[in-house]
Protein backbone atom coordinates (compact mmCIF):
# COMPACT_ATOMS: atom_id res chain seq x y z
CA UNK A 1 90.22 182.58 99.94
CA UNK A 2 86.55 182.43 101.67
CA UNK A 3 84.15 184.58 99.83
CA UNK A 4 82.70 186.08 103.32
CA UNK A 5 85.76 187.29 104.08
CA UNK A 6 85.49 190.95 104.77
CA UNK A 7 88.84 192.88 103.48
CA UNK A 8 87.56 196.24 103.81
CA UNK A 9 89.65 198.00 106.61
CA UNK A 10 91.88 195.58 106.94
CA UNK A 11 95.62 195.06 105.62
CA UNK A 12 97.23 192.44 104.28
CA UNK A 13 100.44 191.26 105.34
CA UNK A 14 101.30 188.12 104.15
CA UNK A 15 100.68 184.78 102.34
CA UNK A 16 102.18 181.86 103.43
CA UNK A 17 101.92 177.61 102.23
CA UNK A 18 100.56 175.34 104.61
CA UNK A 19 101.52 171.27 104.79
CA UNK A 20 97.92 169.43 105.89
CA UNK A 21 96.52 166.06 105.10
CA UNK A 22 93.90 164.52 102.63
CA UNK A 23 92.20 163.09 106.27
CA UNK A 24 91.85 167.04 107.16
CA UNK A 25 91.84 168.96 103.94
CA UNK A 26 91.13 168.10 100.38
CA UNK A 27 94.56 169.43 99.28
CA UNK A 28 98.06 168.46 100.79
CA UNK A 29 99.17 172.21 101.02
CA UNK A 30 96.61 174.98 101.66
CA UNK A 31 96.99 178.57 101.40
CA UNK A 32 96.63 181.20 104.33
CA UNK A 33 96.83 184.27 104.92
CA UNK A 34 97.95 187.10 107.44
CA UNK A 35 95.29 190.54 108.00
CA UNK A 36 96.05 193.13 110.66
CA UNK A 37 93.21 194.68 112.06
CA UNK A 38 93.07 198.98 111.90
């Protein structure tokens, strides 16, 4: 999670595991995550 992410105000919906690669990422799988706007 980014640390200058804002969450106030918004709502989290969900959470999901995404397949990348060491060229893109530094991990094979990375994390992300789904915010609805009010």
């Amino acid at each position: 999670h980014r640390t200058y992410f804002p969450r106030e105000g918004l709502e989290f919906l969900a959470e999901y595991t995404v397949p990348t690669t060491r060229e893109l990422e530094d991990q094979t799988v990375k994390r992300t995550s789904v915010w609805r706007l009010p």
